[in-house]
Protein backbone atom coordinates (compact mmCIF):
# COMPACT_ATOMS: atom_id res chain seq x y z
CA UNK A 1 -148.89 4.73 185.54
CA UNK A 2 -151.75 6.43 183.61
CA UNK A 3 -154.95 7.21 185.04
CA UNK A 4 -156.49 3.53 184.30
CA UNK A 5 -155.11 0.86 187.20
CA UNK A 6 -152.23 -1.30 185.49
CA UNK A 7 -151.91 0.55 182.75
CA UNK A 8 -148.03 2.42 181.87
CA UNK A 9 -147.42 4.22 179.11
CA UNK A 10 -144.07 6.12 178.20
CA UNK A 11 -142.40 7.91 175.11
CA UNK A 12 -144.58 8.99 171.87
CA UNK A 13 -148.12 7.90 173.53
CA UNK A 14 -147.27 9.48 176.80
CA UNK A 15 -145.80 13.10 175.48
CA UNK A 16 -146.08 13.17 171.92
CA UNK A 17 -143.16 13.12 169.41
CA UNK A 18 -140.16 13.43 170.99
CA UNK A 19 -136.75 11.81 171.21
CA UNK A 20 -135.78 8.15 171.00
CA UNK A 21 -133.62 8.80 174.63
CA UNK A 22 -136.57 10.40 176.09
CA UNK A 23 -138.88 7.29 174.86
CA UNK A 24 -135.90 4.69 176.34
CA UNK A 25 -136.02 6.70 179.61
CA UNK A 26 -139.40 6.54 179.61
CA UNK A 27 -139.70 2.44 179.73
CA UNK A 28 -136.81 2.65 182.09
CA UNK A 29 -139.08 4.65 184.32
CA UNK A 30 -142.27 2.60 183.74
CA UNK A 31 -140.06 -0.70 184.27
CA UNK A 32 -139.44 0.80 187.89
CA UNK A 33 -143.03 1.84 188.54
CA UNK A 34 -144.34 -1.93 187.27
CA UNK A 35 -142.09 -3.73 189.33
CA UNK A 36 -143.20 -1.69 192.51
CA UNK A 37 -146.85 -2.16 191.03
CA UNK A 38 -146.54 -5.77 191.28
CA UNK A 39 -144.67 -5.53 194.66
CA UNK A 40 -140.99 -5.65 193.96
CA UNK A 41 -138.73 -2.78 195.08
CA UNK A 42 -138.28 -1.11 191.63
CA UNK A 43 -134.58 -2.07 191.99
CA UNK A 44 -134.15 -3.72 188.87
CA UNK A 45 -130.89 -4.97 187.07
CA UNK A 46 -128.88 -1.60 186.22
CA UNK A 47 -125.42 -2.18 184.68
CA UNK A 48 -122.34 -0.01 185.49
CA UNK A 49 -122.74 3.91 184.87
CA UNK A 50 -120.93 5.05 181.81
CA UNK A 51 -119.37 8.42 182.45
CA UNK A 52 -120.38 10.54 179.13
CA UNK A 53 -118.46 13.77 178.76
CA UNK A 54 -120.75 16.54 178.93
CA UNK A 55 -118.47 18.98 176.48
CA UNK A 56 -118.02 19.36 173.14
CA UNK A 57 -115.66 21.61 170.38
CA UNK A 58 -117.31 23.99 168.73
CA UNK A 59 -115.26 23.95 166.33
CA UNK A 60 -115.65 20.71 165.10
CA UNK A 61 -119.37 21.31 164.38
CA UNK A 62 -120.01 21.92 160.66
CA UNK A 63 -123.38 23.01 159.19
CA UNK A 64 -124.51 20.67 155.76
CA UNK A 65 -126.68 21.43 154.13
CA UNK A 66 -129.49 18.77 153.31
CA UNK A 67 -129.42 16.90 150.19
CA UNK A 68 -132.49 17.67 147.77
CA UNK A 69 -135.30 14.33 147.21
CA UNK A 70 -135.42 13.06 143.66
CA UNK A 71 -138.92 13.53 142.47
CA UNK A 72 -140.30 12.16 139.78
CA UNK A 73 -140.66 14.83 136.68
CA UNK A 74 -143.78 16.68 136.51
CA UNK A 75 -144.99 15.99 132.63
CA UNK A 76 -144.63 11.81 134.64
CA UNK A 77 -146.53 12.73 137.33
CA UNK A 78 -149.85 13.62 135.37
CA UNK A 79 -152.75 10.91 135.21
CA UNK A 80 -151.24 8.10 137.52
CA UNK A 81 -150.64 6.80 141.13
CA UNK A 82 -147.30 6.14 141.25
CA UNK A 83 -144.84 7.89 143.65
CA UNK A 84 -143.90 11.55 143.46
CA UNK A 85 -141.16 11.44 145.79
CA UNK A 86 -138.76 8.71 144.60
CA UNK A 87 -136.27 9.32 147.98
CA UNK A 88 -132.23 9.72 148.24
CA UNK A 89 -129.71 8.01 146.29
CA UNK A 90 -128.51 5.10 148.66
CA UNK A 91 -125.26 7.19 149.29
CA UNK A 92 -126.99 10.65 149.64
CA UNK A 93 -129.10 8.58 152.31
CA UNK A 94 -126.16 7.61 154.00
CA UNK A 95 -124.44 11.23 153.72
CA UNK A 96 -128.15 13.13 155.30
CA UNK A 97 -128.41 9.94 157.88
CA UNK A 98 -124.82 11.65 159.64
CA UNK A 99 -126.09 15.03 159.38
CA UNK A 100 -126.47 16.24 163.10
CA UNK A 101 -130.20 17.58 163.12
CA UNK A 102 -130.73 18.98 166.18
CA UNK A 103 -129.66 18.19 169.72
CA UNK A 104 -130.95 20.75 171.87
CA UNK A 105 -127.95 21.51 173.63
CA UNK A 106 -127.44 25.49 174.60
């Protein structure tokens, strides 16, 4: 709960930008602490833990490097509002979106 009565907050609003599992453990937290805020035993429905192997090979890790943006030529980008940054080919998109970026693990 935040420091206003009835009022949760979790994830971006709570810590800033962060993860997407950090913002999904957050609502799991602040469904526990509504529940007991409205009386109920913050036992709520939890389905069966999933054993996730905490190890990984080395090995099979391999560094890419990103793919560049197309941008739109400079002597097209004088005098007008369109965008500069026209974005990734759909397949370069779908090439960077399986890059690993960063996972914080030591």
């Amino acid at each position: 709960m935040t420091t206003m009565d009835g009022v949760f907050a979790g994830g971006d609003v709570a810590r800033g930008p962060d993860t997407v599992i950090s913002a999904i453990a957050d609502g799991k937290k602040a469904a526990v602490s509504i529940d007991l805020y409205l009386g109920g035993k913050g036992k709520l429905n939890k389905g069966p833990k999933i054993d996730i192997p905490d190890t990984f090979d080395e090995d099979e890790i391999v560094a890419l490097n990103r793919f560049p943006l197309d941008m739109l030529p400079v002597d097209k980008r004088m005098n007008m509002d369109n965008e500069v940054v026209l974005g990734f080919h759909k397949l370069n998109a779908m090439a960077e979106s399986m890059r690993c970026l960063h996972c914080d693990r030591r």
